[in-house]
Structure formats: C-alpha cells, structure tokens
C-alpha atoms as a PDB file:
ATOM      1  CA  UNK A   1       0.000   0.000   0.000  1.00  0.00           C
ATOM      2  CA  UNK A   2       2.933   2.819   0.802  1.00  0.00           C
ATOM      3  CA  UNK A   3       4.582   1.871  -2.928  1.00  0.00           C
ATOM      4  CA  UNK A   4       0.975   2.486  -4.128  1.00  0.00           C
ATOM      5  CA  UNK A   5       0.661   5.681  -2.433  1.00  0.00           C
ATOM      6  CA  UNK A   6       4.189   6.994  -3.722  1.00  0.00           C
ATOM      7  CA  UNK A   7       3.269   6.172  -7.468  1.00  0.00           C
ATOM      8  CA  UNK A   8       0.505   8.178  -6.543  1.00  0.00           C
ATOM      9  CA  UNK A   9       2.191  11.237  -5.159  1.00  0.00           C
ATOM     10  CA  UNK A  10       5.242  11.224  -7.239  1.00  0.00           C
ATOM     11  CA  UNK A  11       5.948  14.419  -9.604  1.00  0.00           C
ATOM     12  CA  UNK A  12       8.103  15.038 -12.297  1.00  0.00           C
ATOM     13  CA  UNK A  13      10.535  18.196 -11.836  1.00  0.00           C
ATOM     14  CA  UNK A  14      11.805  19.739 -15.133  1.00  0.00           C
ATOM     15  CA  UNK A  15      14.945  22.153 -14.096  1.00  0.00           C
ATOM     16  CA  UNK A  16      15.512  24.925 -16.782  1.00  0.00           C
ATOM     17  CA  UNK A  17      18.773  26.327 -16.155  1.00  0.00           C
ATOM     18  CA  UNK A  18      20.336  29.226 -17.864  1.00  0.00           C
ATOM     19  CA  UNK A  19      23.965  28.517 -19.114  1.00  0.00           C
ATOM     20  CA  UNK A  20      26.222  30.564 -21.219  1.00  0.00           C
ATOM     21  CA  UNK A  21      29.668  32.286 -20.686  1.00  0.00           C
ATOM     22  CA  UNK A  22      28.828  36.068 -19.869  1.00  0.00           C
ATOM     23  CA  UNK A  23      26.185  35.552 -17.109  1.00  0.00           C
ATOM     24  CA  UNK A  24      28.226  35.169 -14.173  1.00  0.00           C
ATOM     25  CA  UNK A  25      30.718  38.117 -14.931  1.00  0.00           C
ATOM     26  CA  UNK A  26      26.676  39.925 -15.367  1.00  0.00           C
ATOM     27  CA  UNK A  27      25.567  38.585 -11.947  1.00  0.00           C
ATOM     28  CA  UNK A  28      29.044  39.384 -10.405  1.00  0.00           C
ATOM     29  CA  UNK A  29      29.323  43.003 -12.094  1.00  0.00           C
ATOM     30  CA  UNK A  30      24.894  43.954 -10.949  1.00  0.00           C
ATOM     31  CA  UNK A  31      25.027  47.458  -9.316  1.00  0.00           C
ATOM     32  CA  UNK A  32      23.168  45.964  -6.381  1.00  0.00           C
ATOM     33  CA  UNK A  33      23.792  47.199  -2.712  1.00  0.00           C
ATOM     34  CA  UNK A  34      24.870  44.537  -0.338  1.00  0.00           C
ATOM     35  CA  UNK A  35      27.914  42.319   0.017  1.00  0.00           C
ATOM     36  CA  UNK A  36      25.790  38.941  -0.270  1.00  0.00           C
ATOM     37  CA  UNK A  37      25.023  39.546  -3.927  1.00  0.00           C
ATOM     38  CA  UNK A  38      27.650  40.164  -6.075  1.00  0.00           C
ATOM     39  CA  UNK A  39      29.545  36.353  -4.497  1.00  0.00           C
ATOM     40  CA  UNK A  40      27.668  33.983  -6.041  1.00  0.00           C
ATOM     41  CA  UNK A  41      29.957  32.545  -8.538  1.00  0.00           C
ATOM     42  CA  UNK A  42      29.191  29.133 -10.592  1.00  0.00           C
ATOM     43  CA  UNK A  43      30.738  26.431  -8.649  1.00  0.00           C
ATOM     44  CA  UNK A  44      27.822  27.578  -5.529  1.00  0.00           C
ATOM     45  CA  UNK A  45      25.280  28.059  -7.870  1.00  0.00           C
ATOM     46  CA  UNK A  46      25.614  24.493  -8.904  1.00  0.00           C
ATOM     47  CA  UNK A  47      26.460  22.851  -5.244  1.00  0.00           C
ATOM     48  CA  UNK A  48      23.263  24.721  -4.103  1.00  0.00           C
ATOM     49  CA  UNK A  49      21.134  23.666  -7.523  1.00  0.00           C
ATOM     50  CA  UNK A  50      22.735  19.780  -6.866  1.00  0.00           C
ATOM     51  CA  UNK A  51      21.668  19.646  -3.355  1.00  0.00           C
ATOM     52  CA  UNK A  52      18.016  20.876  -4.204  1.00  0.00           C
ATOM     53  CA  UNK A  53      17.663  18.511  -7.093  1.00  0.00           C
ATOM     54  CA  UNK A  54      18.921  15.328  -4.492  1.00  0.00           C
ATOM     55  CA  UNK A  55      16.907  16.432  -2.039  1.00  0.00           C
ATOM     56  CA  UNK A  56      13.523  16.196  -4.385  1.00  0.00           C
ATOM     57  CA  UNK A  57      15.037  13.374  -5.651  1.00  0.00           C
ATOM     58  CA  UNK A  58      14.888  11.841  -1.478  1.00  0.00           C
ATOM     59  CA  UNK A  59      11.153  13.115  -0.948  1.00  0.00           C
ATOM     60  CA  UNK A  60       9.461  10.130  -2.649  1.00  0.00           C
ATOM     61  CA  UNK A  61      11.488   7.682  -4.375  1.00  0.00           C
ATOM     62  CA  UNK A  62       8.903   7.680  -7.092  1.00  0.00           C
ATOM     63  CA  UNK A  63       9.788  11.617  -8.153  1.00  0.00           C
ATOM     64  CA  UNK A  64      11.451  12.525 -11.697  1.00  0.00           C
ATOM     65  CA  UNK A  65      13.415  15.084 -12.188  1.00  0.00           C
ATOM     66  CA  UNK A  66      15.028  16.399 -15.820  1.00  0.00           C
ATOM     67  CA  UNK A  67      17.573  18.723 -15.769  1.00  0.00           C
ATOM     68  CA  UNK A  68      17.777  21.001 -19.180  1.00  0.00           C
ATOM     69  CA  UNK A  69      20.357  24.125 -19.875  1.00  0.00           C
ATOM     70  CA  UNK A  70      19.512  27.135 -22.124  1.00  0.00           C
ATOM     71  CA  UNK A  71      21.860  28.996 -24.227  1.00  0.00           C
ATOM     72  CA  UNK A  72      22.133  31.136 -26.724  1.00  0.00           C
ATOM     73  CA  UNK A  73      21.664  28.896 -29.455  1.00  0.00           C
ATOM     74  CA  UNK A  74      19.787  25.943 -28.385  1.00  0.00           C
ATOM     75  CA  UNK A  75      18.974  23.930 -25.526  1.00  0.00           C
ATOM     76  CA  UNK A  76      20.373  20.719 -24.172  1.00  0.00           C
ATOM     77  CA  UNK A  77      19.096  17.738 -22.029  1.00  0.00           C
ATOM     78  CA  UNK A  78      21.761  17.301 -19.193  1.00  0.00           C
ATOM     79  CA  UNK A  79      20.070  14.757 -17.048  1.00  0.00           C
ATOM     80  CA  UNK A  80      16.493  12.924 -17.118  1.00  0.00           C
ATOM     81  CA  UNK A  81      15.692  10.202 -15.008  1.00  0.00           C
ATOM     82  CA  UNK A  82      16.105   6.269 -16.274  1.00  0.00           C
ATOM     83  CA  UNK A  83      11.694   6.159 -16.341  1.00  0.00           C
ATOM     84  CA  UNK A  84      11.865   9.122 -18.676  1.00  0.00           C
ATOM     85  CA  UNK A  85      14.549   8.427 -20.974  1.00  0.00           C
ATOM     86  CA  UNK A  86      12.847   5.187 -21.445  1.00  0.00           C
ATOM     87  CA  UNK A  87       9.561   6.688 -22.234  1.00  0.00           C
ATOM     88  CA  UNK A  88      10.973   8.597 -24.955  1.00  0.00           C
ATOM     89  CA  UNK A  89      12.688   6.025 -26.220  1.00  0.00           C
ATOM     90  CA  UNK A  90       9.756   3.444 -26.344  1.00  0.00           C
ATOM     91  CA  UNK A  91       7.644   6.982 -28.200  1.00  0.00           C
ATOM     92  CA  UNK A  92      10.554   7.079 -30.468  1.00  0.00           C
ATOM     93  CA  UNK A  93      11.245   3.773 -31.754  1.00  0.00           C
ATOM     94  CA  UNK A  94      14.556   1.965 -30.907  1.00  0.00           C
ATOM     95  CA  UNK A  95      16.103   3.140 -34.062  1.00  0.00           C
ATOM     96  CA  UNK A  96      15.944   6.582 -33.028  1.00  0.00           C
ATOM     97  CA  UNK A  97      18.875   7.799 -32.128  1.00  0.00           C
ATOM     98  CA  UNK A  98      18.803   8.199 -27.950  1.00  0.00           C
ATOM     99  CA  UNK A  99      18.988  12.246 -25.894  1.00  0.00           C
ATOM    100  CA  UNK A 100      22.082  13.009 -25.552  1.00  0.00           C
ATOM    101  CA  UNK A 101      22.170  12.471 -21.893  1.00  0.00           C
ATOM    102  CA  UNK A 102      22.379   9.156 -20.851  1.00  0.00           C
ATOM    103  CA  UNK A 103      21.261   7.905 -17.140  1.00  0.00           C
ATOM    104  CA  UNK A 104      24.025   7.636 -14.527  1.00  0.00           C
ATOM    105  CA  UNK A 105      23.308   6.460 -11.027  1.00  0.00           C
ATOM    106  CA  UNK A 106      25.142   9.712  -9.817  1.00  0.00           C
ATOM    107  CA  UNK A 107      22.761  12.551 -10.727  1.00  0.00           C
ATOM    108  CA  UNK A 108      25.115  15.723  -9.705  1.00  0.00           C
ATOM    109  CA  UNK A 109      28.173  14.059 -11.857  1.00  0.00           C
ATOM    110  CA  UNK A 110      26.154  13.843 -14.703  1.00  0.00           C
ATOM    111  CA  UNK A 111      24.593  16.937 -14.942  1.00  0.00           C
ATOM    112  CA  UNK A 112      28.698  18.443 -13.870  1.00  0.00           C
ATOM    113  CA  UNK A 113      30.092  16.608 -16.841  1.00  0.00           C
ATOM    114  CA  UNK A 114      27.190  17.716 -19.262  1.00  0.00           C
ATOM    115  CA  UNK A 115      27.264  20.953 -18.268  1.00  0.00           C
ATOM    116  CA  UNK A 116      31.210  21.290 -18.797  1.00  0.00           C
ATOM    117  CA  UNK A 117      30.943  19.799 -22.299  1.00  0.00           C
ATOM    118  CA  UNK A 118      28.519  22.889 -23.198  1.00  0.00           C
ATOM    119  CA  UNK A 119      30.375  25.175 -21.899  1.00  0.00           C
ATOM    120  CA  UNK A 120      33.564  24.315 -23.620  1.00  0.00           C
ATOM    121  CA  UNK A 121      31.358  24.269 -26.551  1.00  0.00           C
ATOM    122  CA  UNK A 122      30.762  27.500 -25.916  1.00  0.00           C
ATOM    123  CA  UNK A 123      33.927  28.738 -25.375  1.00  0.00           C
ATOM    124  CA  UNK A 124      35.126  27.514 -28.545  1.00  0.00           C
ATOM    125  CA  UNK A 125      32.368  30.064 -30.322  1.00  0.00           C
ATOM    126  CA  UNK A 126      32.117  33.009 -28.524  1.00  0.00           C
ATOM    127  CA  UNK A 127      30.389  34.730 -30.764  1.00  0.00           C
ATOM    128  CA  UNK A 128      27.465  32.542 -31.072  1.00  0.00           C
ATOM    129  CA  UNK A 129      27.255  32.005 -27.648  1.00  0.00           C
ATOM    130  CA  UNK A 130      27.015  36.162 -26.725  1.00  0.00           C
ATOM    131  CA  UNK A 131      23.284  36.634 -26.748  1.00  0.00           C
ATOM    132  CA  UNK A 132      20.637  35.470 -24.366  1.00  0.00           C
ATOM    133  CA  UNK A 133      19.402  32.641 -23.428  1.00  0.00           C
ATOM    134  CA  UNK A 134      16.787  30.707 -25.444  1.00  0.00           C
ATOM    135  CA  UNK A 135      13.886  30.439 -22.759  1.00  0.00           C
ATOM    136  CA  UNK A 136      11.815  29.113 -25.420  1.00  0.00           C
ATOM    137  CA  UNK A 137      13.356  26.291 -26.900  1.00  0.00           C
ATOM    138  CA  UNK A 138      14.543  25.489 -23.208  1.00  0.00           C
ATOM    139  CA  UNK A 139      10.613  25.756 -22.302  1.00  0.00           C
ATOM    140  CA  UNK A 140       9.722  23.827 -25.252  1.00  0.00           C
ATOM    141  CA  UNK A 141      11.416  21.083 -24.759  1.00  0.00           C
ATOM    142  CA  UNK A 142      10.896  20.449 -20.949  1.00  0.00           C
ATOM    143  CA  UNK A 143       6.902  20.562 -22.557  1.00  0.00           C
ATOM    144  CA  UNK A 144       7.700  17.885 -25.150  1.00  0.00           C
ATOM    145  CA  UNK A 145       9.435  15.572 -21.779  1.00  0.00           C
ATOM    146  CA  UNK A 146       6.515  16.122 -20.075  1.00  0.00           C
ATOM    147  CA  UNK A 147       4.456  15.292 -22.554  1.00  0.00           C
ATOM    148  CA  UNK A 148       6.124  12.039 -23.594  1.00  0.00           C
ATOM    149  CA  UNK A 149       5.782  11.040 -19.878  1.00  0.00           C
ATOM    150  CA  UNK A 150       2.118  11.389 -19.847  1.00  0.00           C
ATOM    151  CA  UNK A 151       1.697   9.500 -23.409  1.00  0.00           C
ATOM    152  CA  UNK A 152       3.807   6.874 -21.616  1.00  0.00           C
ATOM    153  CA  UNK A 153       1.957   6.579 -18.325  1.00  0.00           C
ATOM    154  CA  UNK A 154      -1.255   6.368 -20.070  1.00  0.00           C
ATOM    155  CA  UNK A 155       0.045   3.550 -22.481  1.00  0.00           C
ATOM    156  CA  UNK A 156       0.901   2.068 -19.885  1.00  0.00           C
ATOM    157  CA  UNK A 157      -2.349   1.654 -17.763  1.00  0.00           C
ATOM    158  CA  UNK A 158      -0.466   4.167 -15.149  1.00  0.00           C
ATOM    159  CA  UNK A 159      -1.084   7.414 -13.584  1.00  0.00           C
ATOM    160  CA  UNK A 160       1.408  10.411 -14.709  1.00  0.00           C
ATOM    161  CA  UNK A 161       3.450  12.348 -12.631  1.00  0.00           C
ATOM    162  CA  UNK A 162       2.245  15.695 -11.458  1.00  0.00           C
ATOM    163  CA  UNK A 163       4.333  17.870 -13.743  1.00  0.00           C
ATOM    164  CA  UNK A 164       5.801  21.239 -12.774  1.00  0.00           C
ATOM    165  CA  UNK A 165       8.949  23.416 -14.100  1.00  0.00           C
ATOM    166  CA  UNK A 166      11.595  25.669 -12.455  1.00  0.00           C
ATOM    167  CA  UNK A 167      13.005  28.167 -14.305  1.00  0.00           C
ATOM    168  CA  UNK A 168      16.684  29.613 -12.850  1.00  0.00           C
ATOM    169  CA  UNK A 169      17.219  32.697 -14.874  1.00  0.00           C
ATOM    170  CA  UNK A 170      19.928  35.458 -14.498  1.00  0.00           C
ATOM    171  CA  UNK A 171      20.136  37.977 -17.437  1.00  0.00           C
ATOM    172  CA  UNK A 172      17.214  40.104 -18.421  1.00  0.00           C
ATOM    173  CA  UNK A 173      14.505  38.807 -20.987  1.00  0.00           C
ATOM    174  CA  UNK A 174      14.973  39.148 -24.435  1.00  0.00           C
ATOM    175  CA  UNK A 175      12.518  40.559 -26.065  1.00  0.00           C
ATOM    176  CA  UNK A 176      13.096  39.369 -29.563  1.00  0.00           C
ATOM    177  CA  UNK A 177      11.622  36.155 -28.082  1.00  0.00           C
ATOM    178  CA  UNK A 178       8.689  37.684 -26.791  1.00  0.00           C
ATOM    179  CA  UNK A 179       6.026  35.571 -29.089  1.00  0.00           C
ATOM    180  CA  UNK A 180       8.372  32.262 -28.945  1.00  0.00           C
ATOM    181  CA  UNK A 181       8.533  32.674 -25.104  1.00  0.00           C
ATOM    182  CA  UNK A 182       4.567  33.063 -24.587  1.00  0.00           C
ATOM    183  CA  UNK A 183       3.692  30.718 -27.254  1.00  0.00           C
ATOM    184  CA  UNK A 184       5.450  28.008 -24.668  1.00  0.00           C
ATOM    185  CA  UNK A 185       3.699  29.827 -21.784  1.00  0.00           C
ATOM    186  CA  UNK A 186       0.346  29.009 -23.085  1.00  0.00           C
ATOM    187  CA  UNK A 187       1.013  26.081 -24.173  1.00  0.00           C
ATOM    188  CA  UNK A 188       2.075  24.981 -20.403  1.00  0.00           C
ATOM    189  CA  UNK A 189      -0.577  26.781 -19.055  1.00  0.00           C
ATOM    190  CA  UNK A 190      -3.385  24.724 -21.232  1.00  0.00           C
ATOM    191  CA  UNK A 191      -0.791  21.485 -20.501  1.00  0.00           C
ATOM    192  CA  UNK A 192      -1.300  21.748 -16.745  1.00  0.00           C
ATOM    193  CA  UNK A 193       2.012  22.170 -16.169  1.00  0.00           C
ATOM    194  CA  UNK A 194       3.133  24.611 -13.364  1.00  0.00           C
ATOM    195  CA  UNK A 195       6.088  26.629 -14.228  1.00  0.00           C
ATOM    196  CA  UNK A 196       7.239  28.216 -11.302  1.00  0.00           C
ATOM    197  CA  UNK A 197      10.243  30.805 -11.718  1.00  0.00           C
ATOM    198  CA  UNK A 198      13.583  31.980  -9.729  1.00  0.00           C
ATOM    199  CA  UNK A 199      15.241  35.814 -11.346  1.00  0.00           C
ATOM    200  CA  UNK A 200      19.056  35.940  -9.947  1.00  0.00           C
ATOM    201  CA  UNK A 201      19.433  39.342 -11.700  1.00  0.00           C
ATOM    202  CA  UNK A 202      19.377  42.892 -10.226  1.00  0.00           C
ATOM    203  CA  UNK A 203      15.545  43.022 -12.088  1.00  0.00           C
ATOM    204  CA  UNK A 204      12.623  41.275 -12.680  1.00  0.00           C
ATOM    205  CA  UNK A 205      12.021  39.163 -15.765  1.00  0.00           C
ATOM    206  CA  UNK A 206       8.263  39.971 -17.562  1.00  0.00           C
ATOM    207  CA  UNK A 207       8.046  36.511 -19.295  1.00  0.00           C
ATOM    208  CA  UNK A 208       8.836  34.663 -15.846  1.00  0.00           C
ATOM    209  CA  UNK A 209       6.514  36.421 -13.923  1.00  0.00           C
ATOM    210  CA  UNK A 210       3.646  36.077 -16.088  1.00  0.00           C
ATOM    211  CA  UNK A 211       3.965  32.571 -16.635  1.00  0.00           C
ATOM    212  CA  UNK A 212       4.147  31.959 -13.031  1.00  0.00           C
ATOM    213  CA  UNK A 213       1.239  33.849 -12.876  1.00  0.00           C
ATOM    214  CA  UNK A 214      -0.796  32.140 -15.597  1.00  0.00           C
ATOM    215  CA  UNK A 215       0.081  28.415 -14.526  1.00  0.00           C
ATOM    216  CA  UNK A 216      -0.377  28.890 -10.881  1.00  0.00           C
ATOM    217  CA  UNK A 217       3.642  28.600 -10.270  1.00  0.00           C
ATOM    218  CA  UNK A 218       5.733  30.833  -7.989  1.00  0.00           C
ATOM    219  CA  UNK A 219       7.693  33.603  -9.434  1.00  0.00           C
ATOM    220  CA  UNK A 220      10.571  35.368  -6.988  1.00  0.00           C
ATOM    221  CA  UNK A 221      13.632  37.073  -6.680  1.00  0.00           C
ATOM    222  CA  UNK A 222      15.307  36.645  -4.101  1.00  0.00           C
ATOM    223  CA  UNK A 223      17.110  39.120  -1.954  1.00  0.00           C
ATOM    224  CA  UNK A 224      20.095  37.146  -1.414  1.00  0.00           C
ATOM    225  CA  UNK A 225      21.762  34.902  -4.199  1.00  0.00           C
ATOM    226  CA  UNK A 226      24.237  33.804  -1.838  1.00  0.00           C
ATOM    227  CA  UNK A 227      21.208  31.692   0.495  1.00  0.00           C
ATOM    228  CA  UNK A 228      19.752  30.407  -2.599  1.00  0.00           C
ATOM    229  CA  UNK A 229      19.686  26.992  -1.725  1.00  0.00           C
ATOM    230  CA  UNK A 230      17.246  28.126   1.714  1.00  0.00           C
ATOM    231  CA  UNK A 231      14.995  29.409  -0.921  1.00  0.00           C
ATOM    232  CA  UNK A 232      14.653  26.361  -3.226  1.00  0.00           C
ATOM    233  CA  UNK A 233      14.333  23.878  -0.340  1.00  0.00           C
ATOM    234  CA  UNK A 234      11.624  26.361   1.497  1.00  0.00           C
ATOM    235  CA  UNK A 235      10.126  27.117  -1.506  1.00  0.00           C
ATOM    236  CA  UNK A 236      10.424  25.237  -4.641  1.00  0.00           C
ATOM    237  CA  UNK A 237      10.984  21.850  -3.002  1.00  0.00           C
ATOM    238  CA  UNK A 238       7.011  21.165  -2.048  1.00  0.00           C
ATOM    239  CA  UNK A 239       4.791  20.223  -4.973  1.00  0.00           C
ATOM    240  CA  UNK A 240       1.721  22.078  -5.980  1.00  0.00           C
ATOM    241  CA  UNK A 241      -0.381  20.242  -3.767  1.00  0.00           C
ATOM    242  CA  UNK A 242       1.402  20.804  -0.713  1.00  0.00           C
ATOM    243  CA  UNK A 243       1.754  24.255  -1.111  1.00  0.00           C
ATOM    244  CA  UNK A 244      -1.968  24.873  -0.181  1.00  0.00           C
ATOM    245  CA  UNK A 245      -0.640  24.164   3.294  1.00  0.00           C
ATOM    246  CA  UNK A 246       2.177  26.395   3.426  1.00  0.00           C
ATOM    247  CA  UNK A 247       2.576  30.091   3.976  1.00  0.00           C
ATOM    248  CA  UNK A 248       4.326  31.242   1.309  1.00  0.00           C
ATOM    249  CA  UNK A 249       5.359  34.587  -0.274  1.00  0.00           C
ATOM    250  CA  UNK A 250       3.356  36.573  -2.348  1.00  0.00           C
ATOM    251  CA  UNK A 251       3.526  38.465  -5.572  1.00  0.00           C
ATOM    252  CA  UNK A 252       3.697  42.282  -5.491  1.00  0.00           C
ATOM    253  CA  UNK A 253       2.638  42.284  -8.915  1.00  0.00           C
ATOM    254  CA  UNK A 254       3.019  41.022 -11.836  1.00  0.00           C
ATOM    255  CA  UNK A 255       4.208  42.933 -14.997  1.00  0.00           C
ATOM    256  CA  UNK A 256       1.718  42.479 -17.883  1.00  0.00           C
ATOM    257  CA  UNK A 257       3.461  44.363 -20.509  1.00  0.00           C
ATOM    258  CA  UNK A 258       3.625  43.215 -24.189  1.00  0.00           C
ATOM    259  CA  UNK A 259       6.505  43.592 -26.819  1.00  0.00           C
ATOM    260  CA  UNK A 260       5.646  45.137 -30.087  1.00  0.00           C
ATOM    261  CA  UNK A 261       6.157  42.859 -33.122  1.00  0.00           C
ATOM    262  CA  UNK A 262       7.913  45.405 -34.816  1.00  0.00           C
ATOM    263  CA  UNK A 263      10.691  46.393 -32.904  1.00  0.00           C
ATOM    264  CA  UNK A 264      10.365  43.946 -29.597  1.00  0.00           C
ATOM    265  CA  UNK A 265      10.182  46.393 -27.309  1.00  0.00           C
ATOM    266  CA  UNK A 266       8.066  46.231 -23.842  1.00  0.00           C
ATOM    267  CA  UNK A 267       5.245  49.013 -24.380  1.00  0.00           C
ATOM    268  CA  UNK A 268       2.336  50.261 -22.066  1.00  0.00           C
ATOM    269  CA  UNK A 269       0.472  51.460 -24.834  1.00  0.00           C
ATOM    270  CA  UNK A 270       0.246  50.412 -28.692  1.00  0.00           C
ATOM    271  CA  UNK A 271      -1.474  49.570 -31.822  1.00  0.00           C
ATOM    272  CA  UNK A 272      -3.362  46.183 -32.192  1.00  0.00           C
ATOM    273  CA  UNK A 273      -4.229  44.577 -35.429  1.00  0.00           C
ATOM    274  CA  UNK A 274      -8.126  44.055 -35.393  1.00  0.00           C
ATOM    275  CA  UNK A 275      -7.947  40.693 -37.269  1.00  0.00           C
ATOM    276  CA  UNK A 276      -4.506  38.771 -35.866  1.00  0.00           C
ATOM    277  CA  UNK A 277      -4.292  40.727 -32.651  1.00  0.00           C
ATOM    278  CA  UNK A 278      -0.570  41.775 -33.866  1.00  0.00           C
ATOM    279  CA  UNK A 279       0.610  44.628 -31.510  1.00  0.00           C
ATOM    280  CA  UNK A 280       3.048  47.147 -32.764  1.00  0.00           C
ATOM    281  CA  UNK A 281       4.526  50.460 -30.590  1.00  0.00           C
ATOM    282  CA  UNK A 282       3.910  52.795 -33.671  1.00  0.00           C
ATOM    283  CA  UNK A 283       1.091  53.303 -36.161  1.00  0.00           C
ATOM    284  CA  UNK A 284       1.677  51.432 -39.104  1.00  0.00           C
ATOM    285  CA  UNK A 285      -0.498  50.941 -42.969  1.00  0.00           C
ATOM    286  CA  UNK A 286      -0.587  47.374 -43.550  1.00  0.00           C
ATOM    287  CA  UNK A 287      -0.419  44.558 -40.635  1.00  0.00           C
ATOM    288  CA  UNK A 288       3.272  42.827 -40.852  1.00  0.00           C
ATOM    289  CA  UNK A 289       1.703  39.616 -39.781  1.00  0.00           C
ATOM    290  CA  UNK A 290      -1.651  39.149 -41.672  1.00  0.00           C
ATOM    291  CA  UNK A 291      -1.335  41.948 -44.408  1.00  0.00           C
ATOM    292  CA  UNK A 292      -4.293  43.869 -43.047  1.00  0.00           C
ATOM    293  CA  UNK A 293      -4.565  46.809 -44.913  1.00  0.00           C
ATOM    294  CA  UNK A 294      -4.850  49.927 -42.384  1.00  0.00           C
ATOM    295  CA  UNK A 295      -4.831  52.918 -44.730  1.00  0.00           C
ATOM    296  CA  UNK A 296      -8.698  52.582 -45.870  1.00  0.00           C
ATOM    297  CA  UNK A 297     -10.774  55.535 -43.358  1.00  0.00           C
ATOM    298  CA  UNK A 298     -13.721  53.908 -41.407  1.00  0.00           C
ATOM    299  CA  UNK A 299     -16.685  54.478 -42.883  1.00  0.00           C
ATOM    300  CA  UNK A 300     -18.127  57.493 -41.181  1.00  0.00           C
ATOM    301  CA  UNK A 301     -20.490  57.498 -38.062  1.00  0.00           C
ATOM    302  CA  UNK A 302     -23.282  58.838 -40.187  1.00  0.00           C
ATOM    303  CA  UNK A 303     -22.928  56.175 -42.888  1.00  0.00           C
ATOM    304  CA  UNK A 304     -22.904  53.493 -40.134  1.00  0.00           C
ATOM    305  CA  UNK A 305     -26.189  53.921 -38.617  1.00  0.00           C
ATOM    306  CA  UNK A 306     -28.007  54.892 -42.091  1.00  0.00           C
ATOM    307  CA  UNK A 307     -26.462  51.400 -42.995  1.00  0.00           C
ATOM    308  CA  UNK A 308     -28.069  49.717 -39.936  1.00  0.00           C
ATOM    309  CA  UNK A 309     -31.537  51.736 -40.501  1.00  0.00           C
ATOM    310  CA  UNK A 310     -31.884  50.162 -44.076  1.00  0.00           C
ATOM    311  CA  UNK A 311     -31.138  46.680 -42.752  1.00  0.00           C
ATOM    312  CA  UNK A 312     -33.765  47.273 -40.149  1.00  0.00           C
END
C-alpha cells in the first residue's frame, strides 16, 4: 500500500537552467547594494542547484526530475531520469537515435560533466554564444518531456506524474523572443504544467513572472543569491499540492506588458491589429503579420447607422 501511495504522489521536476559564458561576470558586475550579492559565482550556484535537485530526488522515491540548460543557441538535455529516458525512447522507436544524456546512477556528476561539455562548446564560439538565453526552446522542450511522460503513463495503464517546471534565470529577458517565449507559456498553461520561476538578476524578468502567474507557479527574486539553496528547499521543493498548506510569499505584482512585433520592445500602450491581434509600438499601414490593410478611413459614423436603418 505505501509503494501504491508513492506512485501516486510522485511528480516530475523539469529544471531549466540558464547557461552561457557572460552571465556570471553579469551577476558578479549587478550594481546591487549589499555584500551577499555580487559572491555567487558558478561552482555555488551548482552545489546549491545539486543539493536541491537530491533532495527532491529523497522526498518520494517515485519523483522525476530532468535537468535542461539554455543557451544562446539551443537547448540541451543534461540529465532525465532512467523512467523518462525510457519513455521517450519506447515513443521514439529503438532506431531513433537516444537524448544526448544518458542515465548515470550519480545525478550531480552527470549533470557536472554535461554541463562542462557545453560550456567548452561555448567557449570555442564566442560569438554565437554572446546573446541570451533561449527560454523558449529550453521551455519547449521540458513541454515535449513532459508530454512524452504522460503519453507513456497512459500507455501504460499508469497514472502520470504531477508535472511542474523551475526556471533559474539570471540575465534580463529578451525581447526578440517575446512571441516564442509566450507561445510556450500558453502552451504549459493549457498542458497543466506549473512553471514556477527563480530571477538571480538585479531586475525582474516579464516573461517569468507572467507565466508563473498564468500556470499557478511561484515567481521570486530573491534578496540574497548567496542563500539560494534556503529558498529552493523552502520554496520550490514542495509540490503544488502541498503548497496549499504552506505560507508562502506573495507576488507584489506582476508585470503584464507586451513587446511590439515590430521592434520587440516592452510598451504600455500600442497599436493592435483588429484581425490577428498583432501589436506594434507605432502606427503602421498594412499589418506585418496578416497583411491587413490599415490605410482605408472607417466608414463614417453617419454612414454606419443609415447602414443599420436600411437593414432594419
């Protein structure tokens, strides 16, 4: 009856973790009073991020956990648990070729060695790997894990993990990715999924905290980097269903602002295309999305109601 009780409870934990060479010289360099926040170098941020992963890992030995790492360019699987590696494998086919992360029966080395390969990778093409983060791909494909699990579980005659995501982000959203980063938002938010959120930088990120806010996750930033691992285990360590039982922090607010489509910039007031919903910062002629053509006057107020007279 306990095993049976576990399966029931168990969760899957997908770990989104931003990796590329400039952040921690960004985190280091914030302009942000206090001595606790400009030492949190890589080596703790990973001891701290190992110890929280174990230690969901120890709450039920029925719990998955996937770790994945953003970067500029793409996103990589560094760890997934044996039960999910071999539900995408049994989706795939066994001639697909298998993730590139293979199951290890020590988590933290894994995820260490993984995470070294991609950032001598990196290092090797600075250039590529100067801009930010992909959030969506990384998004994306924790989705299409979680998804695979669920297709596998119900093949299977089983019930599926309760899914949820953690996002660790530390350099300011790109907004060139605003419609790739809320087209995954949605689609966790109609998925179930809870994507709860973590912002190491100096400011707040507007695509964390609103999908926090749309999938019921937690979004926070907190006040000192160097006690992050207090914060995971206190916060991001209970599962959705437990947290109805705990006092936790709340939001001050959450940041609702849009990007334009034309330039991707965050505005409080634009333009919005009456047929695709497009939004752009400036007025334009013609829709860039749908090819709406703006530049034809609305028929006059006069013309309107003589219009709806005759139809009456």
């Amino acid at each position: 009856m306990a095993q049976d009780s576990d399966a029931e409870d168990r969760s899957l934990l997908v770990v989104l973790l931003e990796a590329h060479q400039g952040l921690w010289s960004q985190l280091n360099g914030d302009n942000v009073s206090g001595e606790e926040h400009r030492h949190l170098t890589i080596h703790g941020f990973l001891q701290q991020v190992l110890v929280f992963i174990n230690t969901y890992l120890s709450l039920n030995d029925a719990n998955q956990v996937a770790v994945i790492a953003a970067t500029s360019t793409s996103s990589a699987l560094l760890h997934a648990s044996s039960s999910l590696l071999h539900a995408s494998s049994s989706l795939l086919g066994a001639t697909t070729k298998q993730p590139a992360a293979e199951t290890s029966s020590n988590p933290s080395q894994e995820i260490l060695a993984n995470l070294a390969d991609l950032l001598r990778i990196q290092k090797e093409h600075p250039g590529v790997a100067a801009g930010p983060a992909l959030l969506s791909g990384g998004l994306s494909r924790g989705l299409c894990l979680i998804n695979k699990a669920r297709v596998s579980a119900r093949a299977g005659g089983k019930r599926s993990a309760r899914p949820r995501m953690l996002c660790l982000q530390g350099s300011p959203d790109a907004t060139q990715h605003y419609i790739a980063v809320m087209n995954a938002i949605f689609a966790a938010q109609r998925s179930e999924v809870v994507v709860d959120a973590c912002m190491l930088a100096s400011t707040d990120s507007t695509f964390l905290q609103q999908a926090a806010h749309l999938t019921g996750g937690i979004y926070m930033r907190p006040k000192q980097r160097s006690a992050l691992l207090q914060y995971l285990l206190t916060i991001y360590c209970p599962d959705s269903s437990s947290r109805s039982h705990l006092q936790l922090p709340q939001p001050l607010g959450v940041d609702f602002r849009a990007s334009c489509f034309c330039h991707r910039r965050a505005i409080d007031v634009g333009y919005i295309c009456s047929v695709c919903l497009s939004i752009f910062c400036e007025s334009v002629s013609e829709c860039t999305t749908c090819g709406t053509d703006f530049s034809k006057g609305r028929m006059p107020a006069a013309k309107r109601k003589a219009g709806n007279s005759l139809d009456a």
